[in-house]
C-alpha atoms as a PDB file:
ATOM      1  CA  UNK A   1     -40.934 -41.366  13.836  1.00  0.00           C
ATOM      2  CA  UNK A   2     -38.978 -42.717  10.887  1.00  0.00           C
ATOM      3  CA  UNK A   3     -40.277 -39.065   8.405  1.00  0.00           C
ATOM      4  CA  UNK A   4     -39.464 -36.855  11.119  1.00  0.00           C
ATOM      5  CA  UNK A   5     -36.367 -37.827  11.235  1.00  0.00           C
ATOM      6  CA  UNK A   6     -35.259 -38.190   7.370  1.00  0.00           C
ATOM      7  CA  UNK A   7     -36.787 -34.636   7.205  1.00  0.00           C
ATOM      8  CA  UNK A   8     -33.775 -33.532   9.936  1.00  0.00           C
ATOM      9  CA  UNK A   9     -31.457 -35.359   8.563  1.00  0.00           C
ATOM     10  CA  UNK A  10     -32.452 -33.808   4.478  1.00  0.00           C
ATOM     11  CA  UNK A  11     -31.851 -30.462   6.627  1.00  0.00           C
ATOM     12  CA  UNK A  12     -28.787 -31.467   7.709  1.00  0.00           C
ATOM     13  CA  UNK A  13     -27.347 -32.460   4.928  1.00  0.00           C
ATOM     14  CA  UNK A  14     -28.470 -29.295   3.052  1.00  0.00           C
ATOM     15  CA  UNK A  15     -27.169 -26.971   5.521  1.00  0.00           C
ATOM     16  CA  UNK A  16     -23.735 -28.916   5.710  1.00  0.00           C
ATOM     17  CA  UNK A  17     -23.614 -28.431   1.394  1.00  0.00           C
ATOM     18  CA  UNK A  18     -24.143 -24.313   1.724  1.00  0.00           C
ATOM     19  CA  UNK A  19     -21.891 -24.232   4.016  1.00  0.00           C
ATOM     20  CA  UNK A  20     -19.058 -25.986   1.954  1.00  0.00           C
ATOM     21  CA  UNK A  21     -20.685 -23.742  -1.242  1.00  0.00           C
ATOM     22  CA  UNK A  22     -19.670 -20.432   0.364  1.00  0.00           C
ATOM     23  CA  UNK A  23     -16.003 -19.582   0.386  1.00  0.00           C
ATOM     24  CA  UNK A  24     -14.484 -17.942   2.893  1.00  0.00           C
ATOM     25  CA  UNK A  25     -12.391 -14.325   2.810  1.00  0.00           C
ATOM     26  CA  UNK A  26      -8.879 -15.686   2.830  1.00  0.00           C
ATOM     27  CA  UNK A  27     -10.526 -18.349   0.241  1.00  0.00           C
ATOM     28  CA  UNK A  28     -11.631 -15.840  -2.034  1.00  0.00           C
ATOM     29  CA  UNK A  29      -8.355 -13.523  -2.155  1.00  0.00           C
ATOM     30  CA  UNK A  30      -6.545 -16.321  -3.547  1.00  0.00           C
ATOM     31  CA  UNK A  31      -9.445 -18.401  -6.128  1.00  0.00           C
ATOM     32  CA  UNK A  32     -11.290 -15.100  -7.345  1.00  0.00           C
ATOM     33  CA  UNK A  33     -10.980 -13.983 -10.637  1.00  0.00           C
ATOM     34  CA  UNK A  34     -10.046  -9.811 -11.608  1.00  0.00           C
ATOM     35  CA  UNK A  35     -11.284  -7.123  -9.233  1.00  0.00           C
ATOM     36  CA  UNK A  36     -11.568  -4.397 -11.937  1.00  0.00           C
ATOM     37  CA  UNK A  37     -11.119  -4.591 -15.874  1.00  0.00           C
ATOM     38  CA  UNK A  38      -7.739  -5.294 -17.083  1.00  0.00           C
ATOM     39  CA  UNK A  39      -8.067  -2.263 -18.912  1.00  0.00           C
ATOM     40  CA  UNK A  40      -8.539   0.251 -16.165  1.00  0.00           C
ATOM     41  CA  UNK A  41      -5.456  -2.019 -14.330  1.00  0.00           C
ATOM     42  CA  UNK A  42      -3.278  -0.561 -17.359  1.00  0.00           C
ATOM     43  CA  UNK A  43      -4.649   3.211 -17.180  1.00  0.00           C
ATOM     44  CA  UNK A  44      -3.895   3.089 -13.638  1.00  0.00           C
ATOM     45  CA  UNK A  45      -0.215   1.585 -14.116  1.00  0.00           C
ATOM     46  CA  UNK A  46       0.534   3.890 -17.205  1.00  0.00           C
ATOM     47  CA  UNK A  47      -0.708   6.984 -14.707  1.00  0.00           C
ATOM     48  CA  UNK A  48       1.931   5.700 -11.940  1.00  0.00           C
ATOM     49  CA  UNK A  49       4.411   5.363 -14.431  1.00  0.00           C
ATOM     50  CA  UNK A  50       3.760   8.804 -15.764  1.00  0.00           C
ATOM     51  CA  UNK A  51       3.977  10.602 -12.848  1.00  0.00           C
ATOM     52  CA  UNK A  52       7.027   8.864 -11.882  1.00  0.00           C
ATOM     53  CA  UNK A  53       8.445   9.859 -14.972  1.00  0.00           C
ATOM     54  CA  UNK A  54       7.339  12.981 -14.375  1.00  0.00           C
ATOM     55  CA  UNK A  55       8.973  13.506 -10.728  1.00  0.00           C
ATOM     56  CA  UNK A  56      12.250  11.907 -11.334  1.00  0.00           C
ATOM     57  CA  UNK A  57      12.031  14.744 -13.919  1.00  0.00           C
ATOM     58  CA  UNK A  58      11.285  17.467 -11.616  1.00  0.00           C
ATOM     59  CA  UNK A  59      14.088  16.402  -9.044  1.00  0.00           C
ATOM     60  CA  UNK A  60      16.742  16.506 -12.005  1.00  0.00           C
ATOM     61  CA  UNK A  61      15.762  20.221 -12.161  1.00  0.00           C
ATOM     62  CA  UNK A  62      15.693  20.993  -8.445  1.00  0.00           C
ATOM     63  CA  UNK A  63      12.002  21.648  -8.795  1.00  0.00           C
ATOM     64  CA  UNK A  64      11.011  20.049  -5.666  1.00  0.00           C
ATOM     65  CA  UNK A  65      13.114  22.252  -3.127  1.00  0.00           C
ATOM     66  CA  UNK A  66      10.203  25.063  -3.609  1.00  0.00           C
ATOM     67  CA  UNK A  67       6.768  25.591  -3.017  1.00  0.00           C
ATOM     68  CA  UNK A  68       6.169  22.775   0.078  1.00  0.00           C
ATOM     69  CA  UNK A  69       2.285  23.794   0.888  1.00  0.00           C
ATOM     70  CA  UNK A  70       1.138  23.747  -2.624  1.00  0.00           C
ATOM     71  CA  UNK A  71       2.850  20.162  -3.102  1.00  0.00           C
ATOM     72  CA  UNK A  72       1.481  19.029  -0.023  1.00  0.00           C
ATOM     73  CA  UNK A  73      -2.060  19.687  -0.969  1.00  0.00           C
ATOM     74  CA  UNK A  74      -1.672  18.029  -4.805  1.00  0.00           C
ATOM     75  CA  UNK A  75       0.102  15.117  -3.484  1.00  0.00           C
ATOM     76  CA  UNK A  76      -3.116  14.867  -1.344  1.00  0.00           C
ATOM     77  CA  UNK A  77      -5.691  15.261  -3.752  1.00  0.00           C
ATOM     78  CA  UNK A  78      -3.832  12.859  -6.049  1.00  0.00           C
ATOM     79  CA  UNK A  79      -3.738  10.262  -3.464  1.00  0.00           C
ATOM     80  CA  UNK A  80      -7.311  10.764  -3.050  1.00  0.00           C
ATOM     81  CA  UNK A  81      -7.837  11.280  -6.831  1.00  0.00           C
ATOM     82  CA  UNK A  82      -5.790   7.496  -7.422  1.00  0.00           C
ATOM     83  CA  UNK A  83      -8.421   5.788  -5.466  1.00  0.00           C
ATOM     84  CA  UNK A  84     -11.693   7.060  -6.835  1.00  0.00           C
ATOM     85  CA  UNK A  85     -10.382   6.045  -9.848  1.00  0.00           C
ATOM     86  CA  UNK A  86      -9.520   2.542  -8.507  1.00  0.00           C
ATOM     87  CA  UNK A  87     -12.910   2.657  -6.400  1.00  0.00           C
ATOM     88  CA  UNK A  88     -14.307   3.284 -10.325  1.00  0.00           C
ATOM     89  CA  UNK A  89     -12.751  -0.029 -11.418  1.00  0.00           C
ATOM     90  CA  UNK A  90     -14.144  -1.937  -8.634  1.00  0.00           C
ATOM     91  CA  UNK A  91     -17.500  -0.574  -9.149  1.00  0.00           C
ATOM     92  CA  UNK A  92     -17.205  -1.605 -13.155  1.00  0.00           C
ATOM     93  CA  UNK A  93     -16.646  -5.459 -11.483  1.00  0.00           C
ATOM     94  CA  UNK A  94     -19.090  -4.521  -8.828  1.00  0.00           C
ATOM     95  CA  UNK A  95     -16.080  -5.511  -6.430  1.00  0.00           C
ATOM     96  CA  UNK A  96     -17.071  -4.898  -2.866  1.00  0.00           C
ATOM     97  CA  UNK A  97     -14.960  -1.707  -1.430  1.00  0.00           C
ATOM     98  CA  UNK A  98     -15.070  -2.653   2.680  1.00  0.00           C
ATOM     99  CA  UNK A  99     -14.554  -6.061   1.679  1.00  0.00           C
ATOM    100  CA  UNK A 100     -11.026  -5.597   0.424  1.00  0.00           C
ATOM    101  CA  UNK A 101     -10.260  -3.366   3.528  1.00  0.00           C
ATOM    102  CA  UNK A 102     -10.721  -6.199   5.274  1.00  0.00           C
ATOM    103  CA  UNK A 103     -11.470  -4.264   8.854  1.00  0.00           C
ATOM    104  CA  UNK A 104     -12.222  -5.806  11.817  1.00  0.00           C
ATOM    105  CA  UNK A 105     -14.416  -4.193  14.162  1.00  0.00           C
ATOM    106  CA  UNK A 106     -13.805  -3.497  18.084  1.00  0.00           C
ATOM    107  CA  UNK A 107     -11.558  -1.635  20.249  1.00  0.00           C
ATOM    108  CA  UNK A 108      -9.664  -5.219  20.627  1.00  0.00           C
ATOM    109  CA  UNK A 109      -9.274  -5.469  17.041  1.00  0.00           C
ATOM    110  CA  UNK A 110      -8.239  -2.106  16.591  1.00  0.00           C
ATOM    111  CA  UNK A 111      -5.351  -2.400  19.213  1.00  0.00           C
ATOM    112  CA  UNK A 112      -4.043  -5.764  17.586  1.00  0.00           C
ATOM    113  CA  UNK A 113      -3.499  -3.904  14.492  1.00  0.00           C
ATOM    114  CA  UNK A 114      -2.027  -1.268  15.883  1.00  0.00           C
ATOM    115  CA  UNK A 115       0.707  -3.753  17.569  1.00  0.00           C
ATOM    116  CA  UNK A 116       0.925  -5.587  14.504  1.00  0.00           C
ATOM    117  CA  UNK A 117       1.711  -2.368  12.935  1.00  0.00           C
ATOM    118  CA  UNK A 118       4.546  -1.463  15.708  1.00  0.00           C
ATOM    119  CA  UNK A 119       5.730  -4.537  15.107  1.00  0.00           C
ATOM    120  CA  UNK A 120       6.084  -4.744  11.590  1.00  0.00           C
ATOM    121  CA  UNK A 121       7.791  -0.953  11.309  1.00  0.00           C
ATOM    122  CA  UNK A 122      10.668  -2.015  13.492  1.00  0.00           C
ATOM    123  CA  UNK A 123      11.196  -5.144  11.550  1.00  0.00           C
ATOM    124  CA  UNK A 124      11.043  -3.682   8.423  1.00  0.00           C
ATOM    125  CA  UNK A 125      13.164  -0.623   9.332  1.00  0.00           C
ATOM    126  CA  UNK A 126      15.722  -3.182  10.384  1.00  0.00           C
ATOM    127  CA  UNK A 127      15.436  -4.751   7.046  1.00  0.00           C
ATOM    128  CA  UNK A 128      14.983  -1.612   5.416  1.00  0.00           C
ATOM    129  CA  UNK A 129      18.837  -0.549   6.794  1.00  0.00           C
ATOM    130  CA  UNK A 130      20.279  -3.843   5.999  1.00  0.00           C
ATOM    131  CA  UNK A 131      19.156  -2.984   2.135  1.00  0.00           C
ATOM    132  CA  UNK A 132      20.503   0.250   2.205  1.00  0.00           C
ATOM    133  CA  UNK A 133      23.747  -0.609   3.510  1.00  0.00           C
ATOM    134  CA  UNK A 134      24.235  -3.567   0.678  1.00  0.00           C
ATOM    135  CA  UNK A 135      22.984  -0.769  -2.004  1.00  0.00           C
ATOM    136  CA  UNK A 136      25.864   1.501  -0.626  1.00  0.00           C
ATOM    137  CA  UNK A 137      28.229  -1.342  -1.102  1.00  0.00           C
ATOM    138  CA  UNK A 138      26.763  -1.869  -4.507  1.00  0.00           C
ATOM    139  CA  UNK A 139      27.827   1.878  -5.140  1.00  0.00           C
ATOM    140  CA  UNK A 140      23.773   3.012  -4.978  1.00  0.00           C
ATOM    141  CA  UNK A 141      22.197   4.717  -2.858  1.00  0.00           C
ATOM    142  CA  UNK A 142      19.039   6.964  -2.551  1.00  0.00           C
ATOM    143  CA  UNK A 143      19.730  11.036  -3.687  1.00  0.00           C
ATOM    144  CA  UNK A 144      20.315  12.507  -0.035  1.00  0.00           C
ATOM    145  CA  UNK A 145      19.620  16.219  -1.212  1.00  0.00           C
ATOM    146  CA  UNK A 146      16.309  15.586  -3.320  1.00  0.00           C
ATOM    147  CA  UNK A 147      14.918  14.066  -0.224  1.00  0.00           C
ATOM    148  CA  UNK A 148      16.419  16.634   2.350  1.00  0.00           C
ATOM    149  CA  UNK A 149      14.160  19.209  -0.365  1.00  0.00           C
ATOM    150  CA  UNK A 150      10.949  17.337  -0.130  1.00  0.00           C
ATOM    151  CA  UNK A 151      10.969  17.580   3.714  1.00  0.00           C
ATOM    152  CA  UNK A 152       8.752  20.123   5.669  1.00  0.00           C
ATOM    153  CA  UNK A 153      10.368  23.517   6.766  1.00  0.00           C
ATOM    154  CA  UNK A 154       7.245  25.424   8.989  1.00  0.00           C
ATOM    155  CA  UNK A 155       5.016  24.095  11.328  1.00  0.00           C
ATOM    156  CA  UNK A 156       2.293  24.591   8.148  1.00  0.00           C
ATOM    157  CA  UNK A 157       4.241  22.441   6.097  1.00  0.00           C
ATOM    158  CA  UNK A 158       4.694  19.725   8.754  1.00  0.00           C
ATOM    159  CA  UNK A 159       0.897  19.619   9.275  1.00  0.00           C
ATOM    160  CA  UNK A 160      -0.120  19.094   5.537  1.00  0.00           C
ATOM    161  CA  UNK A 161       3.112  16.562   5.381  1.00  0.00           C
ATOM    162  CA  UNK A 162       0.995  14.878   8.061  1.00  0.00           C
ATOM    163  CA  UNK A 163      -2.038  14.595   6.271  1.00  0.00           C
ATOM    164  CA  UNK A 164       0.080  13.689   3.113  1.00  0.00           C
ATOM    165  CA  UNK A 165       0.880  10.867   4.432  1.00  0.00           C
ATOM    166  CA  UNK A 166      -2.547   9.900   6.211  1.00  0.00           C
ATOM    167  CA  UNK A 167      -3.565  10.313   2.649  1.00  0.00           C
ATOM    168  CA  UNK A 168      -0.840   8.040   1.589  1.00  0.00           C
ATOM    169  CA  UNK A 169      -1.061   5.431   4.060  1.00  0.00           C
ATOM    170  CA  UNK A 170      -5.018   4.278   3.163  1.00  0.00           C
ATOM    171  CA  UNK A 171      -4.938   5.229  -0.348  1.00  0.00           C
ATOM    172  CA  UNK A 172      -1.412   3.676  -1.340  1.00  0.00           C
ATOM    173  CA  UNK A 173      -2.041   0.456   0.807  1.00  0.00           C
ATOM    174  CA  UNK A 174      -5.344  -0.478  -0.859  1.00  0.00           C
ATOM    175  CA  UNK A 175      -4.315   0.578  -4.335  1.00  0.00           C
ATOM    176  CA  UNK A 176      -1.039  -1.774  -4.033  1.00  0.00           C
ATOM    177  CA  UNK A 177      -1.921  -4.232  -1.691  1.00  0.00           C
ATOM    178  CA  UNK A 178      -5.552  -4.367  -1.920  1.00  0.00           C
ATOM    179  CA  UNK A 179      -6.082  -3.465  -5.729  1.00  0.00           C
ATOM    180  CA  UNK A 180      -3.183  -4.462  -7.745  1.00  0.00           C
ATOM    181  CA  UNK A 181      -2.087  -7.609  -5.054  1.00  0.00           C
ATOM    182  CA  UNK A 182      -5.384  -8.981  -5.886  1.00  0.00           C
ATOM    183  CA  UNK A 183      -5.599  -7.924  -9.626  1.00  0.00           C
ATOM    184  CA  UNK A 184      -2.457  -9.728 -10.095  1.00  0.00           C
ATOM    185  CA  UNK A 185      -2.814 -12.498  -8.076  1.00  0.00           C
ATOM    186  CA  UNK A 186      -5.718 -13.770  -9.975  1.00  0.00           C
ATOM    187  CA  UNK A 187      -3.331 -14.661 -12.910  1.00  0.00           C
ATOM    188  CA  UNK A 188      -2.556 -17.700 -12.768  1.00  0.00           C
ATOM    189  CA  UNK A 189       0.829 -17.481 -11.225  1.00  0.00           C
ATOM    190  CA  UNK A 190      -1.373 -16.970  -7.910  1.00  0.00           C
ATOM    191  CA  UNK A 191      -0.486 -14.746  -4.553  1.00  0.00           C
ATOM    192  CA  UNK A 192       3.369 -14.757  -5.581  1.00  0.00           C
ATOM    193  CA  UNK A 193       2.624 -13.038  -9.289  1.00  0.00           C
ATOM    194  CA  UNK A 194       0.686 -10.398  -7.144  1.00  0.00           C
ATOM    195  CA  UNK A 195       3.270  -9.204  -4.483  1.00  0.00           C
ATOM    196  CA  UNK A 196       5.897  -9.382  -7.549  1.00  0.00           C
ATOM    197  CA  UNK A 197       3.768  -7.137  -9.785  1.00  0.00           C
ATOM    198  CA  UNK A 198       2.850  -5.304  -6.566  1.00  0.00           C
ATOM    199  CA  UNK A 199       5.530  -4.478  -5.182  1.00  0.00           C
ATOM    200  CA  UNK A 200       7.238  -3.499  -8.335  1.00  0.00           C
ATOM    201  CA  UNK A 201       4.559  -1.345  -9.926  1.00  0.00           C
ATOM    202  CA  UNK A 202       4.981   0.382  -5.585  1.00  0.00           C
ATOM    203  CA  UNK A 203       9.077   1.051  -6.129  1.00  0.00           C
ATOM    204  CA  UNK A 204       8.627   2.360 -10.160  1.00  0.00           C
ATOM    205  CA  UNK A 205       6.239   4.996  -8.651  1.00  0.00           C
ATOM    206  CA  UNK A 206       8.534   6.605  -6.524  1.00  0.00           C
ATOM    207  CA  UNK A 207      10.980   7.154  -9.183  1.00  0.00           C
ATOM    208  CA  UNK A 208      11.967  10.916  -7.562  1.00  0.00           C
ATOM    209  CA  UNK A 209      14.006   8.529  -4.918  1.00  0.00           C
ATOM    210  CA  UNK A 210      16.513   7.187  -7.647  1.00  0.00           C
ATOM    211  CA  UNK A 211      17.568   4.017  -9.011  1.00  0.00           C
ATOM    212  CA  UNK A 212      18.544   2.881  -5.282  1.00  0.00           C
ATOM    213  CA  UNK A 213      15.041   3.889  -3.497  1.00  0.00           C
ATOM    214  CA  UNK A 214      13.036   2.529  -6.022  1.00  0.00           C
ATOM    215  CA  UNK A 215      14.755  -1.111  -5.271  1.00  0.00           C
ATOM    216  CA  UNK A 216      14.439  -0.467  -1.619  1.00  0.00           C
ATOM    217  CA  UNK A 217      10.506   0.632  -2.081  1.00  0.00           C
ATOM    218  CA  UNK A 218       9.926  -2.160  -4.265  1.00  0.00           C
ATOM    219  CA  UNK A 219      11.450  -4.523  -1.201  1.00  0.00           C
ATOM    220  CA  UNK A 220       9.653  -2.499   1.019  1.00  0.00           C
ATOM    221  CA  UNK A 221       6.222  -3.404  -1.077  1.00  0.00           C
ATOM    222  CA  UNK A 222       6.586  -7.101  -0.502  1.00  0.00           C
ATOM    223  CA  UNK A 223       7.162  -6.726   3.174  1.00  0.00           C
ATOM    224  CA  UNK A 224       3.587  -5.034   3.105  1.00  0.00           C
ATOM    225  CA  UNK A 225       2.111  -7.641   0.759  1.00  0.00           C
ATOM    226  CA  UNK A 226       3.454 -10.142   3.685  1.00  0.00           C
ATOM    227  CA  UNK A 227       1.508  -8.238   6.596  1.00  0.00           C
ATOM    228  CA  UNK A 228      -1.559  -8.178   4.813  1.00  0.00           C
ATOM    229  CA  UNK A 229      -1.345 -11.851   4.544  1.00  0.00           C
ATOM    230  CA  UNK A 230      -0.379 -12.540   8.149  1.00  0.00           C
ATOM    231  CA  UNK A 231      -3.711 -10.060   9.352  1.00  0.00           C
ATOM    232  CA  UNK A 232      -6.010 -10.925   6.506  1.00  0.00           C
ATOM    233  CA  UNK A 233      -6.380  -7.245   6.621  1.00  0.00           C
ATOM    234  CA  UNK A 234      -4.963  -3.704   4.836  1.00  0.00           C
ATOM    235  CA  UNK A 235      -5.583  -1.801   7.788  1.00  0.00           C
ATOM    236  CA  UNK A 236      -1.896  -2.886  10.136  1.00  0.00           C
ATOM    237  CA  UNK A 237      -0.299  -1.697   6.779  1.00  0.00           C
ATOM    238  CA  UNK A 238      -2.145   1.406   6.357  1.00  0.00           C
ATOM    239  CA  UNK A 239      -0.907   2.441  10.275  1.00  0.00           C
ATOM    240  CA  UNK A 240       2.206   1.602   9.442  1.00  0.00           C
ATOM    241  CA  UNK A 241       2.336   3.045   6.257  1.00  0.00           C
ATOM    242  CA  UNK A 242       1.252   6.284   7.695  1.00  0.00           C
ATOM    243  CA  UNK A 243       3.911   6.105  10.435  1.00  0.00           C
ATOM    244  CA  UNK A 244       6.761   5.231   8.848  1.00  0.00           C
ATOM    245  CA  UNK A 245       5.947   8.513   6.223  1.00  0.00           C
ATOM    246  CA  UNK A 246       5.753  10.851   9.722  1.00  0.00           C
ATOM    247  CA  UNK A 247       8.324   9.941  11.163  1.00  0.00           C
ATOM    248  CA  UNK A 248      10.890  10.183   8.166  1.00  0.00           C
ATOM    249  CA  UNK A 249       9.424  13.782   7.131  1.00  0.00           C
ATOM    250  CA  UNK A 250      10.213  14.716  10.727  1.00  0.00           C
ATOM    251  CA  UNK A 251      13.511  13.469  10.989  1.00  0.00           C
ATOM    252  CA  UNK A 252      14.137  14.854   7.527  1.00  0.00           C
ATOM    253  CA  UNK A 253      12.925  18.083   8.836  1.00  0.00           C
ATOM    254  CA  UNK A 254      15.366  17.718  11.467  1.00  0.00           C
ATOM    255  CA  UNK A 255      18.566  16.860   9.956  1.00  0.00           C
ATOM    256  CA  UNK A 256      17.822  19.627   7.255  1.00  0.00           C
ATOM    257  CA  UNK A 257      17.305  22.328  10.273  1.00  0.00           C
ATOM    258  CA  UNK A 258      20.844  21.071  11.824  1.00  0.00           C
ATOM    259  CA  UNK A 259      22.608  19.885   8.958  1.00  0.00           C
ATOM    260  CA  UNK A 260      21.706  22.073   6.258  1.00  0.00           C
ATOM    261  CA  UNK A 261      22.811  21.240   2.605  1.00  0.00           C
END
């Protein structure tokens, strides 16, 4: 009886060292090294950059008060366009795509992200105001008429603004929170380096809001890096990502039909 039982117990033992051996997802988000290259990381921040440059360029001109469908559709295909490139990166460092997204599967799961998402879109709008009235205090504040131009004007344009921001609420949440939060955060100034860098490289890209929207988006960033860390998943963000860029092209859309500048 006494072999038998070593032989269990050698089994055992084994089985309890894999199992200490294999690290788990929230494990991993924090101790792995570099998703991607750190030279596709700076091609994809000096393309951000650029086309921030380039926007805050275009609403110094007035450029972006004309031609709504034909925006809609390149904002699109540059949304989708930024993460095949990023997908590109992750492939180089044979980084696993669906395990970033982090997506849990069942019609339970699905509905605790969508609350989660509720959630976290009233509390950040709250917070979101509270900025904006400090940055009006400060003498800042985001350029009213460049984003009164941006919003949709036909039913046309209100559809493709719709899928505009579908597009942006997957491909902007895993490129900054999944991509860059995880890039980063394998420096070693850990998860905080990531939503800094994050969340910063998210406001400079939106340079067509001003000085004042940027600092708001950049705010707005780390609120986002904080949700992914309270579901251990991108996709609460990505619903509320999506929402939150509805609902504000409608109520643009609306205050521009009654108001109109």
């Amino acid at each position: 009886m006494r072999e038998p039982a070593f032989r269990i117990q050698r089994k055992i033992t084994e089985s309890g060292d894999l199992m200490h051996d294999v690290p788990t997802e929230a494990t991993q988000s924090r101790v792995a090294g570099p998703v991607a290259p750190w030279w596709h990381t700076a091609l994809i921040a000096l393309l951000l950059v650029g086309g921030s440059m380039l926007s805050t360029r275009q609403a110094h001109h007035d450029a972006l008060a004309a031609h709504h469908a034909e925006r809609y559709l390149f904002g699109i295909c540059a949304e989708w366009g930024l993460l095949l490139l990023v997908w590109w990166g992750l492939h180089v460092k044979r980084t696993s795509f669906t395990g970033m997204l982090g997506f849990r599967r069942g019609w339970q799961a699905l509905a605790e992200d969508i609350g989660a998402a509720a959630a976290f879109w009233i509390a950040a709008a709250i917070i979101l105001v509270a900025i904006g009235l400090l940055l009006r205090a400060l003498h800042l504040s985001a350029p009213q008429k460049t984003m009164m131009a941006i919003a949709p004007r036909t039913p046309v344009e209100l559809l493709l603004w719709i899928g505009l921001s579908l597009s942006a609420g997957f491909c902007e949440e895993f490129v900054f929170r999944g991509y860059f939060l995880r890039q980063f955060a394998s420096l070693g100034g850990g998860l905080w380096l990531g939503v800094a860098c994050s969340s910063l490289l998210f406001g400079v890209s939106h340079g067509y809001e001003g000085a004042a929207g940027m600092i708001a988006i950049t705010a707005y960033g780390a609120l986002f890096c904080v949700l992914v860390f309270a579901r251990n998943s991108l996709r609460p963000g990505m619903i509320a990502h999506a929402w939150h860029d509805i609902f504000s092209g409608i109520m643009l859309a609306l205050l521009r039909h009654f108001h109109p500048l």
